[in-house]
Protein backbone atom coordinates (compact mmCIF):
# COMPACT_ATOMS: atom_id res chain seq x y z
CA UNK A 1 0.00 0.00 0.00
CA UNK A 2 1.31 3.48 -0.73
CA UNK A 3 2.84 5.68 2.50
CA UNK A 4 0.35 8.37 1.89
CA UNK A 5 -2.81 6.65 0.58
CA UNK A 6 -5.91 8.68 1.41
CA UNK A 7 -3.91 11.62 2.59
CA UNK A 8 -4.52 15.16 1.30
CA UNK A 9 -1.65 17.65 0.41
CA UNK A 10 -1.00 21.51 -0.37
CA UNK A 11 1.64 22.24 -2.16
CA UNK A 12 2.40 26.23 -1.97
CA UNK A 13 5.26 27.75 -4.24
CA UNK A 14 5.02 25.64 -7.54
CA UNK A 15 6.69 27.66 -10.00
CA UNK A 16 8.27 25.27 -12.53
CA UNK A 17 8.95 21.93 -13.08
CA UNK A 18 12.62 22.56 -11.88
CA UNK A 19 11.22 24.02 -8.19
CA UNK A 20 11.71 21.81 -5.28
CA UNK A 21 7.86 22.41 -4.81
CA UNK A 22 7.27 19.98 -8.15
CA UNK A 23 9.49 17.33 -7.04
CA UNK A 24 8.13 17.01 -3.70
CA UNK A 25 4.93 17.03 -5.40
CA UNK A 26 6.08 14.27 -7.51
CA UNK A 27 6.98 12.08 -4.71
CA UNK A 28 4.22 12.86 -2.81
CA UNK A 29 1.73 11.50 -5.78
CA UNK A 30 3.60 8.91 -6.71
CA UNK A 31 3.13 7.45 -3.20
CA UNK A 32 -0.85 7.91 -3.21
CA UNK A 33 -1.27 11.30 -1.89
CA UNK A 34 -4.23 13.73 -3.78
CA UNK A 35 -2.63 17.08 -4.45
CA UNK A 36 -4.01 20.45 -4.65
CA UNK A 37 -2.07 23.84 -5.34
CA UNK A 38 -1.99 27.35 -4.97
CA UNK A 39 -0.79 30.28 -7.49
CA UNK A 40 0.15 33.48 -7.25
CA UNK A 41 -2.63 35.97 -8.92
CA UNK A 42 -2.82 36.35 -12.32
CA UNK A 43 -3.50 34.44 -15.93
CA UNK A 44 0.06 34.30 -15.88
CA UNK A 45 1.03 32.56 -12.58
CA UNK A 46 -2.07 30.62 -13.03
CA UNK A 47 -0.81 29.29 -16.24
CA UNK A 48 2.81 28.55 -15.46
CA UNK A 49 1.78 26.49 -12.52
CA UNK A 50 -1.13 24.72 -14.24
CA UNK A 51 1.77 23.82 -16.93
CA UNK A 52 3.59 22.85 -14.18
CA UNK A 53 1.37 20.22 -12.46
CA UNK A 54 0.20 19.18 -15.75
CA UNK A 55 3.57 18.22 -16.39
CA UNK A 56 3.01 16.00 -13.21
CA UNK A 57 0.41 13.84 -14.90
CA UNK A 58 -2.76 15.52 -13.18
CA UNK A 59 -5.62 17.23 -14.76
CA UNK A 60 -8.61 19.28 -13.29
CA UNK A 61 -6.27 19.98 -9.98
CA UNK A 62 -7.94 21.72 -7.18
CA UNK A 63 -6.03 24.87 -7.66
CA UNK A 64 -6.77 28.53 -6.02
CA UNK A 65 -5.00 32.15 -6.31
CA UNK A 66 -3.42 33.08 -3.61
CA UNK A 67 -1.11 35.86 -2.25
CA UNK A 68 0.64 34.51 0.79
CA UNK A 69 1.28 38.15 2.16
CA UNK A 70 -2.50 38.94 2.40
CA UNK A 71 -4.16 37.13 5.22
CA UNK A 72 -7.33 37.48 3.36
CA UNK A 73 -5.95 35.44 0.34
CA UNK A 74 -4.67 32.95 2.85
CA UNK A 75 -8.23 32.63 4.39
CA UNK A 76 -10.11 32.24 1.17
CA UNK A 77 -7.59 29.64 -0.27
CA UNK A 78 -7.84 27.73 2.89
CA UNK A 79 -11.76 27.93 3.37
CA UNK A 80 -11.91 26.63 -0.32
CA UNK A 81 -9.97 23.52 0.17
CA UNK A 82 -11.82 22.68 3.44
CA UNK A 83 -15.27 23.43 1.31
CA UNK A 84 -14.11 21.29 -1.70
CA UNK A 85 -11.79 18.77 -0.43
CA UNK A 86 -13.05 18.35 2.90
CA UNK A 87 -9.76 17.34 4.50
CA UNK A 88 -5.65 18.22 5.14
CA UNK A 89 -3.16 16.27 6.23
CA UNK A 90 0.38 17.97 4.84
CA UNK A 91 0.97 20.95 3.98
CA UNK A 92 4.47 21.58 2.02
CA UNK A 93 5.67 25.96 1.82
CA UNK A 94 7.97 26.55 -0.61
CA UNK A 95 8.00 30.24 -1.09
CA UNK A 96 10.73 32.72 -0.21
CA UNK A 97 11.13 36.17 -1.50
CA UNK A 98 13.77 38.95 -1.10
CA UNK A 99 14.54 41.88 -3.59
CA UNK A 100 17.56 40.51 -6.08
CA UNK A 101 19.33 43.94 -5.82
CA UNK A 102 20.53 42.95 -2.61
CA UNK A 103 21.41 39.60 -2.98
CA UNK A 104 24.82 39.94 -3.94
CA UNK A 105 28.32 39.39 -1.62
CA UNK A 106 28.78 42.80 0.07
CA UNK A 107 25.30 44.36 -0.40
CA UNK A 108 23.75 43.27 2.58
CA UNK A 109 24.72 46.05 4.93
CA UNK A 110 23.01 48.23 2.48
CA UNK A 111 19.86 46.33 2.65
CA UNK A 112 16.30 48.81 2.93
CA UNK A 113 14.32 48.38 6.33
CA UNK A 114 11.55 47.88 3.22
CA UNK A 115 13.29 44.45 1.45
CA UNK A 116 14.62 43.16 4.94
CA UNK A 117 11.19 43.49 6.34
CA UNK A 118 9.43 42.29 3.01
CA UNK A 119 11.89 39.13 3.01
CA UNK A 120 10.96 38.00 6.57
CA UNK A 121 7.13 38.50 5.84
CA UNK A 122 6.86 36.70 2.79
CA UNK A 123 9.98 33.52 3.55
CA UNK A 124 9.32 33.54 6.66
CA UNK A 125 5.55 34.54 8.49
CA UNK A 126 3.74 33.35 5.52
CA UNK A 127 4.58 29.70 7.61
CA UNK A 128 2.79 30.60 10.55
CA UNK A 129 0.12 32.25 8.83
CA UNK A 130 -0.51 29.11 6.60
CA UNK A 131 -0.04 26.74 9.65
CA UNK A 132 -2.91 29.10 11.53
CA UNK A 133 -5.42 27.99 9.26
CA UNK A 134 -3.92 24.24 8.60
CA UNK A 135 -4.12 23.52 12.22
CA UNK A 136 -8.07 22.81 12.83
CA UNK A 137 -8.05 21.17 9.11
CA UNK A 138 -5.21 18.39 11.03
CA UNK A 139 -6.63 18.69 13.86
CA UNK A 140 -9.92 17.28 12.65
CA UNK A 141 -8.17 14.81 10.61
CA UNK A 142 -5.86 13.39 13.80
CA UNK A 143 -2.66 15.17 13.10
CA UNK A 144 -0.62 16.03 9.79
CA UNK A 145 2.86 17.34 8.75
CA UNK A 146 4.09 20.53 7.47
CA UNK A 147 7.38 21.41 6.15
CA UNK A 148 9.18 24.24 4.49
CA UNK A 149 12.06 24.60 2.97
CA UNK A 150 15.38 26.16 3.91
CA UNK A 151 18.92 26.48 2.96
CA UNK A 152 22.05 26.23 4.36
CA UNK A 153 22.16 30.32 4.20
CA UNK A 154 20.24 30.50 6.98
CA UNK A 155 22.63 28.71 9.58
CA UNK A 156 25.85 29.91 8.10
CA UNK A 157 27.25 32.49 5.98
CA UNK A 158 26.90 32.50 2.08
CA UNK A 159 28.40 35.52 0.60
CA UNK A 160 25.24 37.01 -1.76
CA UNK A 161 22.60 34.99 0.20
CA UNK A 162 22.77 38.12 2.58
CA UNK A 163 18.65 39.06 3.74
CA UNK A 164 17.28 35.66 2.43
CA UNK A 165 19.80 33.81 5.08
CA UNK A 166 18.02 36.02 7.63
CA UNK A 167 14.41 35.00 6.69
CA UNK A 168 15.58 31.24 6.53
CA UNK A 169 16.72 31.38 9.83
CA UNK A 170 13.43 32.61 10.87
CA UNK A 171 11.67 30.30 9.03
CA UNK A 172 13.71 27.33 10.41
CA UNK A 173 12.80 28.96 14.51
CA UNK A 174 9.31 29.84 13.52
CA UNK A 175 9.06 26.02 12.56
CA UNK A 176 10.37 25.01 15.90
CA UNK A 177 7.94 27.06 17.90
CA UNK A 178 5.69 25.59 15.68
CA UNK A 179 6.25 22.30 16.56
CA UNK A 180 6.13 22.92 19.86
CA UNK A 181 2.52 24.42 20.06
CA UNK A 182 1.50 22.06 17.86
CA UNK A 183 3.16 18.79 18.79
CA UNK A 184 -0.29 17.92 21.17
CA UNK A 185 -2.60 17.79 18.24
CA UNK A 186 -0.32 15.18 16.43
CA UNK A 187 0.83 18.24 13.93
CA UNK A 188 4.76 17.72 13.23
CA UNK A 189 6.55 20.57 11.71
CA UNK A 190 9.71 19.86 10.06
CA UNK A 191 12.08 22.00 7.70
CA UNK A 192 14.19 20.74 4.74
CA UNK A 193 16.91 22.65 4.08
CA UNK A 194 17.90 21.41 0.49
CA UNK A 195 20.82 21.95 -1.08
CA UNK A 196 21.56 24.67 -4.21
CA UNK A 197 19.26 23.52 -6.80
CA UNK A 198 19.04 26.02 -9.91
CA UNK A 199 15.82 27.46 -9.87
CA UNK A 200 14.14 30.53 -10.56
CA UNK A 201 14.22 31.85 -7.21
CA UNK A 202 17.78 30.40 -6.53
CA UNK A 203 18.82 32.30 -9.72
CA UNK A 204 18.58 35.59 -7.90
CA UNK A 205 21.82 34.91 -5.91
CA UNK A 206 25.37 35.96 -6.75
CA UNK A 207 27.92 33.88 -6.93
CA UNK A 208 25.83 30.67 -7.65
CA UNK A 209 28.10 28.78 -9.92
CA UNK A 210 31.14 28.88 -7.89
CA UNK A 211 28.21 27.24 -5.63
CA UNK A 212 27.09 24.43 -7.52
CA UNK A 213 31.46 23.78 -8.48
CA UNK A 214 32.22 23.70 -4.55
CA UNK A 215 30.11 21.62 -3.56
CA UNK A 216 30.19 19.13 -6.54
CA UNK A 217 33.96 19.14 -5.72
CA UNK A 218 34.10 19.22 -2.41
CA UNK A 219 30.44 17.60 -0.48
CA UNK A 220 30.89 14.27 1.06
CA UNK A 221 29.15 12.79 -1.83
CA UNK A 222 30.83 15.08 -4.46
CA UNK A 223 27.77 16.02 -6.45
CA UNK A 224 25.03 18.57 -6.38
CA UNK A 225 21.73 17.62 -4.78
CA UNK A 226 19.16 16.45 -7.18
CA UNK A 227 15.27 17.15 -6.79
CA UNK A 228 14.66 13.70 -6.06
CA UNK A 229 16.33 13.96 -3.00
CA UNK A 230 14.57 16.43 -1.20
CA UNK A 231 11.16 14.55 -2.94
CA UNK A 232 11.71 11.45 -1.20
CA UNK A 233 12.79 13.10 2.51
CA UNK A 234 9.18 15.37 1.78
CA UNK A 235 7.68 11.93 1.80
CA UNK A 236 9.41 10.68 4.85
CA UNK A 237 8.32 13.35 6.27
CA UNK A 238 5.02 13.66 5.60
CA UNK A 239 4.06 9.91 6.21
CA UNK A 240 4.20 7.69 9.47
CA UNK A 241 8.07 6.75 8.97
CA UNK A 242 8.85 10.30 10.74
CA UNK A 243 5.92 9.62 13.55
CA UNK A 244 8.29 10.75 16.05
CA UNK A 245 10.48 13.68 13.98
CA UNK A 246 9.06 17.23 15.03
CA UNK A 247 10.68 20.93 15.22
CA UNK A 248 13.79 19.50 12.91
CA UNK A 249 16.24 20.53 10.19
CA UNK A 250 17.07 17.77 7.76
CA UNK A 251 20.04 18.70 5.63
CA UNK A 252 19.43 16.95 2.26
CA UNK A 253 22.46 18.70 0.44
CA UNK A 254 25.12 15.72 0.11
CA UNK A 255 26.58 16.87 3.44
CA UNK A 256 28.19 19.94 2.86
CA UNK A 257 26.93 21.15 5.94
CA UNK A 258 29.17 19.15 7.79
CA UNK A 259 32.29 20.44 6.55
CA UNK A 260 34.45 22.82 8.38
CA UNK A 261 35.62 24.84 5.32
């Protein structure tokens, strides 16, 4: 029987079919769970991620706009799926934002009180704001899992990461204090922190091919992380393997994190 038969996901942040979003996605389908989605307003966003989970195989997706810095947008997505699908059990957030012009080595002491504080909101609150409303859906269904998704920026220093290393950070201690409050209700919250994966959002960084060289030359495993990877922990973590894994970072980067230099 699949892990996460009869189980109920949101994915938030599908942008591409290169996003970590998609391949958790993937891996979450592929082992039974029913997916639904949220966009970013607009005919645009709509289509890119409706090409997107197309690409997965699925038509007629429950899918719903949804601008993660209103609370309004939040409560209208939310209200829909409980209307329409009646049920959650994991919710997967996968969206980080911070202003490219200060996401180069050396900027960050330069960075606006406007793109610091934009950066936290949107990579960072948007988790507790989403978990707000996914808490009675979980409750109601005898627990669930959410997870979001880091990088190693936010623990140590990566020249260019700069403000986005900040709102990682917070996202990873949000998720703890998450846990904890949480944790009664059976609702684990976990954070992946995946390794540099070329994406549009990871695009926005300086200095990201002498990234992806390093740590193909120099990670424990000597290659880049793959999608995949991060896929299959999302599905360890959101199924009963991880029953007693709450308020974590898993590291799914081929172990550079572990190196000293």
């Amino acid at each position: 029987m699949a892990l996460l038969a009869g189980k109920t996901a949101l994915i938030v942040g599908i942008a591409n079919e290169r996003s970590y979003a998609w391949y958790i996605a993937q891996s979450l389908m592929q082992q039974g769970a029913t997916l639904a989605f949220t966009h970013l307003p607009g005919d645009k966003n709509e289509h890119r991620t409706r090409r997107a989970v197309e690409a997965l195989g699925i038509k007629d997706a429950w899918m719903r706009p949804m601008d993660a810095s209103s609370d309004a947008d939040i409560n209208l997505a939310f209200d829909s799926l409980e209307t329409t699908l009646g049920r959650l059990d994991i919710l997967v957030h996968s969206i980080a934002f911070a202003d490219r012009d200060w996401l180069q080595p050396g900027k960050f002491i330069d960075t606006p009180r406007e793109a610091y504080r934009n950066a936290v909101d949107i990579s960072a609150y948007t988790l507790v704001a989403m978990s707000r409303r996914a808490r009675p859906l979980m409750a109601k269904a005898g627990g669930g899992s959410i997870m979001c998704m880091s990088y190693y920026g936010g623990d140590k220093v990566v020249p260019g990461y700069n403000v986005m290393g900040v709102a990682k950070a917070a996202l990873e201690c949000s998720a703890r204090y998450l846990a904890w409050e949480l944790g009664p209700e059976k609702i684990r919250v976990n954070v992946i922190s995946g390794g540099y994966l070329r994406t549009l959002a990871s695009s926005a960084v300086g200095g990201a091919d002498k990234i992806t060289q390093h740590v193909a030359e120099h990670s424990p495993l000597r290659r880049n992380v793959e999608g995949e990877d991060v896929g299959r922990t999302a599905v360890y973590l959101a199924s009963d393997l991880s029953s007693g894994v709450t308020g974590e970072t898993i590291f799914v980067d081929c172990g550079i994190n572990t190196l000293g230099l």
